[in-house]
N, C-alpha and C. Protein backbone atom coordinates (compact mmCIF):
# COMPACT_ATOMS: atom_id res chain seq x y z
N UNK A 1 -26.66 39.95 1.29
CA UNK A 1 -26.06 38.97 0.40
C UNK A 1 -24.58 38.77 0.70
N UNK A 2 -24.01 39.77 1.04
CA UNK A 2 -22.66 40.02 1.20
C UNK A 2 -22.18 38.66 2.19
N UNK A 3 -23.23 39.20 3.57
CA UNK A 3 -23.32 38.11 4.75
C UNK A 3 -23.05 36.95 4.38
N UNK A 4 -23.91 36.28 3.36
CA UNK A 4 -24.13 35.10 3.08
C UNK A 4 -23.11 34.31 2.37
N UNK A 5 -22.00 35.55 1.48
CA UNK A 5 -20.69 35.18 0.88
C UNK A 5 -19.81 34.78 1.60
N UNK A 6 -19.68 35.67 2.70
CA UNK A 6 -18.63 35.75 3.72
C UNK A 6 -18.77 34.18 4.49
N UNK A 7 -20.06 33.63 4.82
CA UNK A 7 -20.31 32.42 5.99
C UNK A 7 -19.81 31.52 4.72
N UNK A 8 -20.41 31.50 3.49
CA UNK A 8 -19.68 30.27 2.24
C UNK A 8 -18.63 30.12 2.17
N UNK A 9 -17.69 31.21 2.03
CA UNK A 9 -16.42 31.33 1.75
C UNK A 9 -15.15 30.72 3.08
N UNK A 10 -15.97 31.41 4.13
CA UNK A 10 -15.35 30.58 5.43
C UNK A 10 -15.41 28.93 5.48
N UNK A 11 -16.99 28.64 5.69
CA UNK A 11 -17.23 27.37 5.19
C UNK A 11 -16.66 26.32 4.32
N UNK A 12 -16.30 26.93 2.95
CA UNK A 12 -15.91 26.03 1.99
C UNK A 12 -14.44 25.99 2.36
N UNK A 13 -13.58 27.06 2.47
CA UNK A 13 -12.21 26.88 2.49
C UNK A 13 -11.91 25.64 3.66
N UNK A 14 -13.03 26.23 4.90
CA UNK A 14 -12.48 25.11 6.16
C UNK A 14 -12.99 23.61 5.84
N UNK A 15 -14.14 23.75 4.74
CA UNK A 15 -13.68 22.29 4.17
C UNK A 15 -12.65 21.69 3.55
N UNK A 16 -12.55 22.15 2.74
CA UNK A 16 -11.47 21.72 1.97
C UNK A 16 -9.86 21.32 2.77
N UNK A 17 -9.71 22.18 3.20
CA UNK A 17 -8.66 22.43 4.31
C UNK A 17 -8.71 21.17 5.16
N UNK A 18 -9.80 20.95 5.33
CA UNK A 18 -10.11 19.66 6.64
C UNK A 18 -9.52 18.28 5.72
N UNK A 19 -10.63 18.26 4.65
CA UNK A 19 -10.36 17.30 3.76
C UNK A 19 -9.10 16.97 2.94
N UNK A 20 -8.08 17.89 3.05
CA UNK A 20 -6.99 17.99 2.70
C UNK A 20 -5.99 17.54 3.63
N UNK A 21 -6.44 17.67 4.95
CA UNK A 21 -5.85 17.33 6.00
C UNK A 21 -5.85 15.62 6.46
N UNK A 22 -6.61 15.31 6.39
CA UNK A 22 -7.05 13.68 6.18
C UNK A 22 -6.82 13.12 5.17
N UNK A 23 -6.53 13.91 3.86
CA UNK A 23 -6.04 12.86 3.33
C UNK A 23 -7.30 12.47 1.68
N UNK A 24 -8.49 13.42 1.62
CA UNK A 24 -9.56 12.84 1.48
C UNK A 24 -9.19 13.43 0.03
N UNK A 25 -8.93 14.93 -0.39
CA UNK A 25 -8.39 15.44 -1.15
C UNK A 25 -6.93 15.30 -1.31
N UNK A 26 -6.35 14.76 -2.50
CA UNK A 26 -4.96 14.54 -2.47
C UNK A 26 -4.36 15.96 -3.08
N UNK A 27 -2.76 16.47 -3.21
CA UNK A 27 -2.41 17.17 -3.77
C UNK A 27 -2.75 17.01 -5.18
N UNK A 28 -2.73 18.09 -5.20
CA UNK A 28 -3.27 18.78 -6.83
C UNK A 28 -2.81 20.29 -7.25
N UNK A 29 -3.50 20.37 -8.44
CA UNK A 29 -2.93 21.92 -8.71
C UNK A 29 -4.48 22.58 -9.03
N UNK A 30 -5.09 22.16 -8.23
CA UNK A 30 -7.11 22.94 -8.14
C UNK A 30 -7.48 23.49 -7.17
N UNK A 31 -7.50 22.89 -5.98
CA UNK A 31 -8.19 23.14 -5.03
C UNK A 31 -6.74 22.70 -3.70
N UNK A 32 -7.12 24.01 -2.48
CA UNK A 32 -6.40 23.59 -1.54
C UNK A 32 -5.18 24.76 -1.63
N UNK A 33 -4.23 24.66 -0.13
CA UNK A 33 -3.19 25.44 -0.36
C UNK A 33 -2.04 25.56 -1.23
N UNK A 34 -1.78 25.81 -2.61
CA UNK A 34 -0.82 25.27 -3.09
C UNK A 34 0.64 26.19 -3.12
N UNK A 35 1.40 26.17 -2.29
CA UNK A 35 2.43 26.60 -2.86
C UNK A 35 3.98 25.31 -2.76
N UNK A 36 4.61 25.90 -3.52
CA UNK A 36 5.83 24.62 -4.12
C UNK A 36 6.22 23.91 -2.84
N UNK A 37 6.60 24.44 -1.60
CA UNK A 37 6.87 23.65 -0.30
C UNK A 37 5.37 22.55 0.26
N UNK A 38 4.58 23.47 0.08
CA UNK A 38 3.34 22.59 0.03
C UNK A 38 3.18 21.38 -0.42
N UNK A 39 3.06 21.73 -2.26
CA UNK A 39 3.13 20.22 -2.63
C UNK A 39 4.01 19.33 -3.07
N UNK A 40 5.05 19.78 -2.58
CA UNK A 40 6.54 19.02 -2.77
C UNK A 40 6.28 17.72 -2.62
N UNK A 41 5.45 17.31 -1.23
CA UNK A 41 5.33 15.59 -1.19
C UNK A 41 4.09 15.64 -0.77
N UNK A 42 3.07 14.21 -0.94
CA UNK A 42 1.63 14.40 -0.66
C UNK A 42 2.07 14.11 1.06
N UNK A 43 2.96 14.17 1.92
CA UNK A 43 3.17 14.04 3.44
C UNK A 43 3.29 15.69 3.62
N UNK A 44 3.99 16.18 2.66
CA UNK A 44 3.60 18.10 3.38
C UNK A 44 2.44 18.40 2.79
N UNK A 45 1.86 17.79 1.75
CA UNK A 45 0.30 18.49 1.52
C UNK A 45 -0.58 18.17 2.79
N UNK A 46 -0.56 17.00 3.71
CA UNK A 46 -1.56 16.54 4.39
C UNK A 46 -0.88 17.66 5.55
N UNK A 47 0.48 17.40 5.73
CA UNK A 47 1.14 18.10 7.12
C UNK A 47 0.65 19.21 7.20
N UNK A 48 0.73 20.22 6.04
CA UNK A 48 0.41 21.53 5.69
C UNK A 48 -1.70 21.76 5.56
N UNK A 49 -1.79 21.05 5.51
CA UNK A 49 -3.49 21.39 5.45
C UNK A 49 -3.82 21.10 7.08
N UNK A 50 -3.37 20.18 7.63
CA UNK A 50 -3.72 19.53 9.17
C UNK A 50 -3.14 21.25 9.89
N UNK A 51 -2.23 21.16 9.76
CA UNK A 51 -2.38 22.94 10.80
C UNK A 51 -2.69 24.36 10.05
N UNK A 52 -3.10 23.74 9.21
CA UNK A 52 -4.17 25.35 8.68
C UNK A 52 -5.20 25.17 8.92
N UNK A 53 -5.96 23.65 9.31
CA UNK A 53 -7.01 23.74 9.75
C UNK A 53 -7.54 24.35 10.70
N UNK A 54 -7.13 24.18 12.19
CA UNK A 54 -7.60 24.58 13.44
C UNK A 54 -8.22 26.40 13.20
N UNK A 55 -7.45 27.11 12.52
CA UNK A 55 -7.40 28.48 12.07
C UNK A 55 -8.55 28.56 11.45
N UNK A 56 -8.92 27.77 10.61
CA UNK A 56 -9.97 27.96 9.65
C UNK A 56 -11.55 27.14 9.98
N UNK A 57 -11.12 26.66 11.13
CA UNK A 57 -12.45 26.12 11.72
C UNK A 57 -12.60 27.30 12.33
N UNK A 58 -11.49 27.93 13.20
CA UNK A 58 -12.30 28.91 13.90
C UNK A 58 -12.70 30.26 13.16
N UNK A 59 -12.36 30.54 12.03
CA UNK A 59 -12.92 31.73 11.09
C UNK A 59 -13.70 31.15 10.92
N UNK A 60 -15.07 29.92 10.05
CA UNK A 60 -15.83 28.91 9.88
C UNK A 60 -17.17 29.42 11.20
N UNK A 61 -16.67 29.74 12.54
CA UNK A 61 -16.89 29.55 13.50
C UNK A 61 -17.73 31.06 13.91
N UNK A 62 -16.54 31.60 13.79
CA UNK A 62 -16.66 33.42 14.23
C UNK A 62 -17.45 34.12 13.05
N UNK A 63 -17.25 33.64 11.89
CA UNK A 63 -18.11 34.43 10.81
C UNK A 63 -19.38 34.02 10.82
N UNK A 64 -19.71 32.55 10.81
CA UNK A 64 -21.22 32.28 11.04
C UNK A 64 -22.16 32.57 12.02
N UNK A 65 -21.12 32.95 13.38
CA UNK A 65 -21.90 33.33 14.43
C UNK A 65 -22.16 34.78 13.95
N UNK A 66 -21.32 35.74 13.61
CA UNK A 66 -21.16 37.10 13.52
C UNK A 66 -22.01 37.29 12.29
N UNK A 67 -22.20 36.34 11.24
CA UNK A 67 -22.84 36.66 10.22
C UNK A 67 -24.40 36.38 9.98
N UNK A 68 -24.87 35.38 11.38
CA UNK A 68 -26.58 35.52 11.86
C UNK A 68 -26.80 36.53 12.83
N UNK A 69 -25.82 36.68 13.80
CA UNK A 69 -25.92 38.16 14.28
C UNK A 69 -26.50 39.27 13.56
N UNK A 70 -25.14 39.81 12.55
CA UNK A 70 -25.72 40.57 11.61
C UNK A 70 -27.36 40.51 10.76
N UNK A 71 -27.13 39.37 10.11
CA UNK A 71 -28.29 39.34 9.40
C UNK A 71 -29.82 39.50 10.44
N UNK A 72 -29.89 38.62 11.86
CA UNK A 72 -30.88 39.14 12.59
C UNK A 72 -31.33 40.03 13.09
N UNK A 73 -29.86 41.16 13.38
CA UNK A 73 -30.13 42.79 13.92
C UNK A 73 -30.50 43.16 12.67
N UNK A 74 -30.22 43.18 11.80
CA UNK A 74 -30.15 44.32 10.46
C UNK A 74 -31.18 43.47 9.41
N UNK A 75 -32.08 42.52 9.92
CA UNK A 75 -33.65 41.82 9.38
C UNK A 75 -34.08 43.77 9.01
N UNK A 76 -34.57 43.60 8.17
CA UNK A 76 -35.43 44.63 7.52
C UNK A 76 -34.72 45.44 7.37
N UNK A 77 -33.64 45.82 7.51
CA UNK A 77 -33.12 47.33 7.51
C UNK A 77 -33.08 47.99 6.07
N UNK A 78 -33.14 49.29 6.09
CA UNK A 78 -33.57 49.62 4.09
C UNK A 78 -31.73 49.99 4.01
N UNK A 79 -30.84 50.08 4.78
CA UNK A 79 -29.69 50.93 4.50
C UNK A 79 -28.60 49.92 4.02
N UNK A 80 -27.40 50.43 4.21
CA UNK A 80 -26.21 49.41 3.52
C UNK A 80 -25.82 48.62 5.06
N UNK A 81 -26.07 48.98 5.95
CA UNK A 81 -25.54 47.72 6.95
C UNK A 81 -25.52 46.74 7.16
N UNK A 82 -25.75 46.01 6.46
CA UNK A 82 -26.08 44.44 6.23
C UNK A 82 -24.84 43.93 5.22
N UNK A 83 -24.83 45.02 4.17
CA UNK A 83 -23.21 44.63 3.22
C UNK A 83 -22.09 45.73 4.18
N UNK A 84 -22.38 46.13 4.95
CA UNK A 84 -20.90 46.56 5.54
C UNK A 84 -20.39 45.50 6.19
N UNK A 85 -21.33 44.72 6.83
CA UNK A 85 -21.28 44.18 7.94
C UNK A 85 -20.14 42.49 6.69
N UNK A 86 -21.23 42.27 5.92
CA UNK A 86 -20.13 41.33 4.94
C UNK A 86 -19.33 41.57 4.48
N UNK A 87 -18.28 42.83 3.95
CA UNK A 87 -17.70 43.55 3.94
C UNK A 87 -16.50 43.33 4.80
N UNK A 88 -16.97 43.63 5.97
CA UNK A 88 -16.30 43.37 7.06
C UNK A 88 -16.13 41.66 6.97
N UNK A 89 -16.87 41.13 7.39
CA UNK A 89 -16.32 39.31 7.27
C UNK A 89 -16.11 38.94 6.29
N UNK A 90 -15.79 39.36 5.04
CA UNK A 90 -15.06 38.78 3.95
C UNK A 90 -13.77 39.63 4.14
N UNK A 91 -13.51 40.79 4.77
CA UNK A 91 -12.07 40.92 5.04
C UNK A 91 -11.24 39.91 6.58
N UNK A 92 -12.26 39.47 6.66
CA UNK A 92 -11.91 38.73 8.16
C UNK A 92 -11.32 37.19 7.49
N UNK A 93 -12.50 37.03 6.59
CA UNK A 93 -11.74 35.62 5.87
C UNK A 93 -10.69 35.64 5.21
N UNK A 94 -10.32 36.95 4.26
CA UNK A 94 -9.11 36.99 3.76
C UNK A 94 -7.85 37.08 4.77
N UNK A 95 -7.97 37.87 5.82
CA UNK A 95 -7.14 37.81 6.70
C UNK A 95 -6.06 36.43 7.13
N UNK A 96 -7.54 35.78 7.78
CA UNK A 96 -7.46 34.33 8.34
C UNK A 96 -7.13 33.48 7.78
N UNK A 97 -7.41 33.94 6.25
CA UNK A 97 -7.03 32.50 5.06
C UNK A 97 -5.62 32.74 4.87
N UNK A 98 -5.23 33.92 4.77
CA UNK A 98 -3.55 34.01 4.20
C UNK A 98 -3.21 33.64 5.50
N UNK A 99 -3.47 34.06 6.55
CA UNK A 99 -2.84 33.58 7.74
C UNK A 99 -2.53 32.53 7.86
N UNK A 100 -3.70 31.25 7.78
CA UNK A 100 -3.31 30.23 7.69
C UNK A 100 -2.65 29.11 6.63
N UNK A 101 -2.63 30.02 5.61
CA UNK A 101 -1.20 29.73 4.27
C UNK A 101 -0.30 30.25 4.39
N UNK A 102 0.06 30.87 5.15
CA UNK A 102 1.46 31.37 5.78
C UNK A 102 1.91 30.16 6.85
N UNK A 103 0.91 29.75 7.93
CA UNK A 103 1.20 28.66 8.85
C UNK A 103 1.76 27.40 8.25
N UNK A 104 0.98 26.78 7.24
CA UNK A 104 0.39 26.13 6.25
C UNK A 104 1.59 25.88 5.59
N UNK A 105 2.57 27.14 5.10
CA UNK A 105 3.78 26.93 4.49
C UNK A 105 4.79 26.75 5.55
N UNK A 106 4.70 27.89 6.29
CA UNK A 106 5.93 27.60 7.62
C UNK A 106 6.23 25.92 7.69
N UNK A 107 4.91 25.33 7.96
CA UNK A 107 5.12 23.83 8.57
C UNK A 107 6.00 23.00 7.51
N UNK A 108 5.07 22.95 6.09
CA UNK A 108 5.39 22.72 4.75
C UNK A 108 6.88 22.75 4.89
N UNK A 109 7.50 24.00 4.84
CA UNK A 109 9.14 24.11 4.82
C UNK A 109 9.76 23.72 5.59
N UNK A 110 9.57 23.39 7.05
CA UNK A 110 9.68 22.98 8.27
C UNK A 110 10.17 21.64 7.78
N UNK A 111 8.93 20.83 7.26
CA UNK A 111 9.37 19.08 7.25
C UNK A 111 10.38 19.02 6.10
N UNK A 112 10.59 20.16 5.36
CA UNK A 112 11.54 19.68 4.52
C UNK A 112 12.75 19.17 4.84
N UNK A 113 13.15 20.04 5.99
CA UNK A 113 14.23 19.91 6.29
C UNK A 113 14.99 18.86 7.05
């Protein structure tokens, strides 16, 4: 089950992220990266989602591959390796996600100037 959190969670963020990037999702205070350099203007919300994307396609990318991996080796298994294994890729997404809200802001503060 764990598996299956980890591939959603990748998934949904690199949507949003995408859709934020285009323009499709406008700034808000719900959904998306928000911090104050972020949504200062809806031109650093789009600026700031467009290069957090690339990051988050490829977590999107690496967890779904790694997370049918898992689930196909560890088909039947009676033990916990199947939630270590999500475990493991939900710390991979947290990683990757602050990572790319750190990028996300860098840029953000960047155009302020």
């Amino acid at each position: 089950m764990t598996i299956w959190i980890a591939i959603a969670l990748a998934v949904l963020v690199t949507v949003i992220a995408a859709l934020a990037g285009r323009g499709t999702i406008p700034n808000n205070g719900l959904v998306g990266i928000r911090t104050p350099s972020i949504q200062r203007t809806n031109e650093t919300w789009t600026e700031a989602h467009r290069a957090a994307t690339p990051l988050l396609i490829g977590l999107a990318i690496a967890v779904t591959i790694a997370g049918i991996i898992g689930l196909v080796t560890t088909s039947g298994s009676t033990d916990d390796t199947p939630n270590f294994i999500g475990l493991g890729l939900l710390g991979l997404d947290v990683v990757v996600i602050v990572a790319a809200a750190i990028r996300a802001n860098t840029v953000a503060r960047r155009n302020l100037h």
